[in-house]
N, C-alpha and C. Protein backbone atom coordinates (compact mmCIF):
# COMPACT_ATOMS: atom_id res chain seq x y z
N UNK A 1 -6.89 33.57 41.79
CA UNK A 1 -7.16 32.15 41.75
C UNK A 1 -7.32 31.71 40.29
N UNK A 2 -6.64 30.80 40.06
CA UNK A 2 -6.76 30.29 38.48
C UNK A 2 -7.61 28.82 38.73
N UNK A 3 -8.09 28.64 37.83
CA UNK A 3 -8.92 27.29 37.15
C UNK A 3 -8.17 26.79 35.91
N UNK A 4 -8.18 25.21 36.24
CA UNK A 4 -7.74 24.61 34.73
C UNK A 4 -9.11 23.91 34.45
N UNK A 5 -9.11 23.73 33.25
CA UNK A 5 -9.74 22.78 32.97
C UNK A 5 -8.65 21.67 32.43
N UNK A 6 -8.83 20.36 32.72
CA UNK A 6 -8.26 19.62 31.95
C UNK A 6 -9.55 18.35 31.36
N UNK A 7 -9.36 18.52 29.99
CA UNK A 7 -10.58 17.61 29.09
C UNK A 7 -9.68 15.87 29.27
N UNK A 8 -10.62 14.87 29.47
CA UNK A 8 -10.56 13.63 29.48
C UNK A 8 -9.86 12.85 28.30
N UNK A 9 -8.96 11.76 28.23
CA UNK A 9 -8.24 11.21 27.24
C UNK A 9 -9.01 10.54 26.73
N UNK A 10 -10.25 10.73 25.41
CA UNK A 10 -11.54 9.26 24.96
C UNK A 10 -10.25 8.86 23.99
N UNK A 11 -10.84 7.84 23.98
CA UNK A 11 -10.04 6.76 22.79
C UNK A 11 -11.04 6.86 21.48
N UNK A 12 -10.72 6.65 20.35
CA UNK A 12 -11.35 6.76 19.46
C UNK A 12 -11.60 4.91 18.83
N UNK A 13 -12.11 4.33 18.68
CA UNK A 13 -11.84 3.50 17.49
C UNK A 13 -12.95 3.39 16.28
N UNK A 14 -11.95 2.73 15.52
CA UNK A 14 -12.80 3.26 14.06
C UNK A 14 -12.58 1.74 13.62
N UNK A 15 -13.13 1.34 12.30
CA UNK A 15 -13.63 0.11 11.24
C UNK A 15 -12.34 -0.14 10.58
N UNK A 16 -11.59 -0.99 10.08
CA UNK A 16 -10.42 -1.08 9.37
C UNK A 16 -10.98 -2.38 8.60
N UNK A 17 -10.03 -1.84 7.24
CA UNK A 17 -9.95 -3.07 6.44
C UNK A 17 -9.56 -4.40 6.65
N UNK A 18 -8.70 -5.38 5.84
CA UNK A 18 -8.06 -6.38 5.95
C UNK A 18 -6.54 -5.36 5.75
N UNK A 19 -6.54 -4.40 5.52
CA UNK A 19 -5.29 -3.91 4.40
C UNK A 19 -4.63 -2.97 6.24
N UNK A 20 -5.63 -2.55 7.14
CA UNK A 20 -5.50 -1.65 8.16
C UNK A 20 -5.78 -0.80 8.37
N UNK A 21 -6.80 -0.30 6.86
CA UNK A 21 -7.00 1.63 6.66
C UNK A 21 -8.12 1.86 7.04
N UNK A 22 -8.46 2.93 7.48
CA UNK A 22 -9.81 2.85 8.34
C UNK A 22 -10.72 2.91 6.84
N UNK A 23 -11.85 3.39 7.54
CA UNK A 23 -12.96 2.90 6.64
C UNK A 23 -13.99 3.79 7.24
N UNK A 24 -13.90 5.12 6.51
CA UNK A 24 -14.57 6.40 6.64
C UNK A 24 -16.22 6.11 6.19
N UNK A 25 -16.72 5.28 5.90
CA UNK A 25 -17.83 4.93 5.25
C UNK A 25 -18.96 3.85 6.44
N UNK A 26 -17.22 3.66 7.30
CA UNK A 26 -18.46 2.88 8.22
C UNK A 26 -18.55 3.83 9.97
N UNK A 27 -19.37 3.85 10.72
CA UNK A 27 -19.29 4.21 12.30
C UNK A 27 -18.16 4.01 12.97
N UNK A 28 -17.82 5.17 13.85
CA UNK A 28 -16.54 5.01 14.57
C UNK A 28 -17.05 5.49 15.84
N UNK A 29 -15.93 4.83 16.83
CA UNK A 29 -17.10 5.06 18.77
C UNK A 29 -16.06 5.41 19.22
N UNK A 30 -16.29 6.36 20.36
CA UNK A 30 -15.55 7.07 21.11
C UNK A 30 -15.83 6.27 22.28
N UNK A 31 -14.86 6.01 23.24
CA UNK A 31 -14.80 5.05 25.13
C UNK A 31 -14.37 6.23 25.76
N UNK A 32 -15.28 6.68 26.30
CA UNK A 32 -14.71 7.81 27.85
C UNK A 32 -14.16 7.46 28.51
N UNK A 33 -13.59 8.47 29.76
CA UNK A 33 -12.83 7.90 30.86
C UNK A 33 -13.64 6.93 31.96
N UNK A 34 -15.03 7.58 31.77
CA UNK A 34 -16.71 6.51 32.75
C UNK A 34 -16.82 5.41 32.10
N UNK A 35 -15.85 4.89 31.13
CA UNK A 35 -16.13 3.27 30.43
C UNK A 35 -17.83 3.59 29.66
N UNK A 36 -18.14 4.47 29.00
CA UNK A 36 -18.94 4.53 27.96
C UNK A 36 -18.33 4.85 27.06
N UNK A 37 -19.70 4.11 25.72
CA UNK A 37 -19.39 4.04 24.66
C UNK A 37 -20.17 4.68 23.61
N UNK A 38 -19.72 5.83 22.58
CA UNK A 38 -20.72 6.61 21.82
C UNK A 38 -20.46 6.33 20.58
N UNK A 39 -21.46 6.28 19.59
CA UNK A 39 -21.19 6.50 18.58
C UNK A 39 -21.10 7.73 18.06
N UNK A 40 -19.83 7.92 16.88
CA UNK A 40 -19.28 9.29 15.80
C UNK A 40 -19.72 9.66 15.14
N UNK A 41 -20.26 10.98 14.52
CA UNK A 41 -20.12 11.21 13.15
C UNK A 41 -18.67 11.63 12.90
N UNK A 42 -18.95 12.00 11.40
CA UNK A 42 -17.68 12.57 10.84
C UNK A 42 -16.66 13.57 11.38
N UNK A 43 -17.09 14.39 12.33
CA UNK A 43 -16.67 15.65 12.89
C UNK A 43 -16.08 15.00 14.25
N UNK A 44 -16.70 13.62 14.47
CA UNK A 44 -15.79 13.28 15.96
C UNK A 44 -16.86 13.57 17.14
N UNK A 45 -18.01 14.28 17.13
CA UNK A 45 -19.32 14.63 17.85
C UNK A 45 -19.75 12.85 18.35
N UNK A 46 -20.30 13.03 19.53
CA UNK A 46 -21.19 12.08 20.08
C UNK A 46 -22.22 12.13 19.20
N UNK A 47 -23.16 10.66 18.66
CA UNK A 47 -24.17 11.04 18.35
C UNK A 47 -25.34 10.13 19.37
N UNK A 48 -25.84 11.10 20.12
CA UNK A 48 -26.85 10.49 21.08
C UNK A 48 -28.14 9.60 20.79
N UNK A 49 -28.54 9.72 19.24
CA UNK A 49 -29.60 9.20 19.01
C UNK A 49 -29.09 7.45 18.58
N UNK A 50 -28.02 7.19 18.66
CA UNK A 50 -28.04 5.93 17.99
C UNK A 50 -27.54 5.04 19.12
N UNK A 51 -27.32 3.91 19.73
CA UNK A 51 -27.33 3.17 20.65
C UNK A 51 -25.80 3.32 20.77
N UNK A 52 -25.66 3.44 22.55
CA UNK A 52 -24.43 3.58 23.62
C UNK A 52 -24.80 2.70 24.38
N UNK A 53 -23.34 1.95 24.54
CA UNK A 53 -23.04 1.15 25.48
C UNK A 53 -22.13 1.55 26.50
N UNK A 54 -22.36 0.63 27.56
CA UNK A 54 -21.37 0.87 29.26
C UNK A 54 -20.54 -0.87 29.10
N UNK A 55 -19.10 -0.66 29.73
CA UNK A 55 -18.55 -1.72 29.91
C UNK A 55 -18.28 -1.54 31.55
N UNK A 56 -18.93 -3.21 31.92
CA UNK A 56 -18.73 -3.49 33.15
C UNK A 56 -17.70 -4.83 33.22
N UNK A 57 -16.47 -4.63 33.37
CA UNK A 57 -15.34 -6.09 33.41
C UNK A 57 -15.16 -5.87 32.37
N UNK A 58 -15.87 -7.50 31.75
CA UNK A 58 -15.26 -8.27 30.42
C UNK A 58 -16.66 -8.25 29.62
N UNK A 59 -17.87 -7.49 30.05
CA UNK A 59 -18.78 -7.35 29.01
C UNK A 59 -18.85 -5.85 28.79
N UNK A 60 -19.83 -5.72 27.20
CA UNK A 60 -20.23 -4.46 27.11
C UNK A 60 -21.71 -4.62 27.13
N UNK A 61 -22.43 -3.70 27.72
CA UNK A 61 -24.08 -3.52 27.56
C UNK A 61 -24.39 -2.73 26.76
N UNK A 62 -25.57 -2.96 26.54
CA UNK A 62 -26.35 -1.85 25.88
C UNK A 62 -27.03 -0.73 26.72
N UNK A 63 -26.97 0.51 26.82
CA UNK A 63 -27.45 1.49 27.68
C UNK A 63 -28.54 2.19 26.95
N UNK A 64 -29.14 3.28 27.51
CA UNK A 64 -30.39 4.23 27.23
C UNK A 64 -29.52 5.79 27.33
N UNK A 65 -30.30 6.34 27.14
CA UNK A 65 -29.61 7.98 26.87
C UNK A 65 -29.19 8.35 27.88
N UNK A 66 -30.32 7.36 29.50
CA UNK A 66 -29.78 8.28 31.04
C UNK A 66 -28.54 6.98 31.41
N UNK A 67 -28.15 5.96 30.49
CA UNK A 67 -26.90 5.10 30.94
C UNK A 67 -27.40 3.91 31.69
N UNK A 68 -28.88 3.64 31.94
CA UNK A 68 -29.06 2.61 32.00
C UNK A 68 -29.18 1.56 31.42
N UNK A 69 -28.73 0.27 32.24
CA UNK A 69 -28.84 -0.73 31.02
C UNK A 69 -30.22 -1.11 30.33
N UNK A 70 -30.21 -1.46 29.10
CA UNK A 70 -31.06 -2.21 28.53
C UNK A 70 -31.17 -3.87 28.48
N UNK A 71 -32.06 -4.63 29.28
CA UNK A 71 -31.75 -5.87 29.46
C UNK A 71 -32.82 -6.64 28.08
N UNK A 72 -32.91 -5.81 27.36
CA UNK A 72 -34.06 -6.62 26.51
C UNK A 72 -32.83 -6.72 24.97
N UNK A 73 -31.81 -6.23 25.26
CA UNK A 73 -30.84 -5.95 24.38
C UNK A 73 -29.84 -7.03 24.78
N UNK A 74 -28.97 -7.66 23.63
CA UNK A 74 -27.74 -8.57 24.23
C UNK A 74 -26.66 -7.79 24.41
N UNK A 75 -25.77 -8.35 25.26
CA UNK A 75 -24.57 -7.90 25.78
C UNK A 75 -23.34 -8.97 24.90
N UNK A 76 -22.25 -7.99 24.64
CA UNK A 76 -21.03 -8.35 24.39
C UNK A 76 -20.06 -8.81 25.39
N UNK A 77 -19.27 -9.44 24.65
CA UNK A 77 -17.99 -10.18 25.83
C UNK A 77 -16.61 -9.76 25.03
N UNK A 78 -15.98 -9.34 25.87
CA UNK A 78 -14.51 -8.85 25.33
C UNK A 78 -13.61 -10.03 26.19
N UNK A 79 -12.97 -10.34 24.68
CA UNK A 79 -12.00 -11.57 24.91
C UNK A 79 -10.48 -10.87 24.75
């Protein structure tokens, strides 16, 4: 009996100039396949201590470490 693993497609996005080039100096967030959102360090690692968001529709929230929302926090709207 064999096992695969197959690892999840995250999207990366990162900070860009006016020019298009990223911008290694500022935070870059990884979106899972569960519609969360982490922030990067340099190596591409989740970093858990700094605030993750969940997208539900056309907003993003602010979440807690167990993925609940934070309602004392504002929410984003993706246009």
């Amino acid at each position: 009996m064999f096992v695969f693993a197959v690892q999840a497609a995250d999207k990366r996005v990162y900070s860009t100039d006016s020019m298009g080039k990223r911008q290694y100096n500022k935070p870059s967030y990884i979106i899972t396949d569960n519609k969360r959102i982490y922030e990067t360090d340099l190596n591409g690692k989740k970093r858990y201590d700094k605030q993750s968001y969940r997208i539900e529709g056309d907003k993003i929230f602010p979440t807690d470490l167990m993925g609940r929302r934070q309602y004392d926090k504002p929410a984003f709207e993706v246009e």
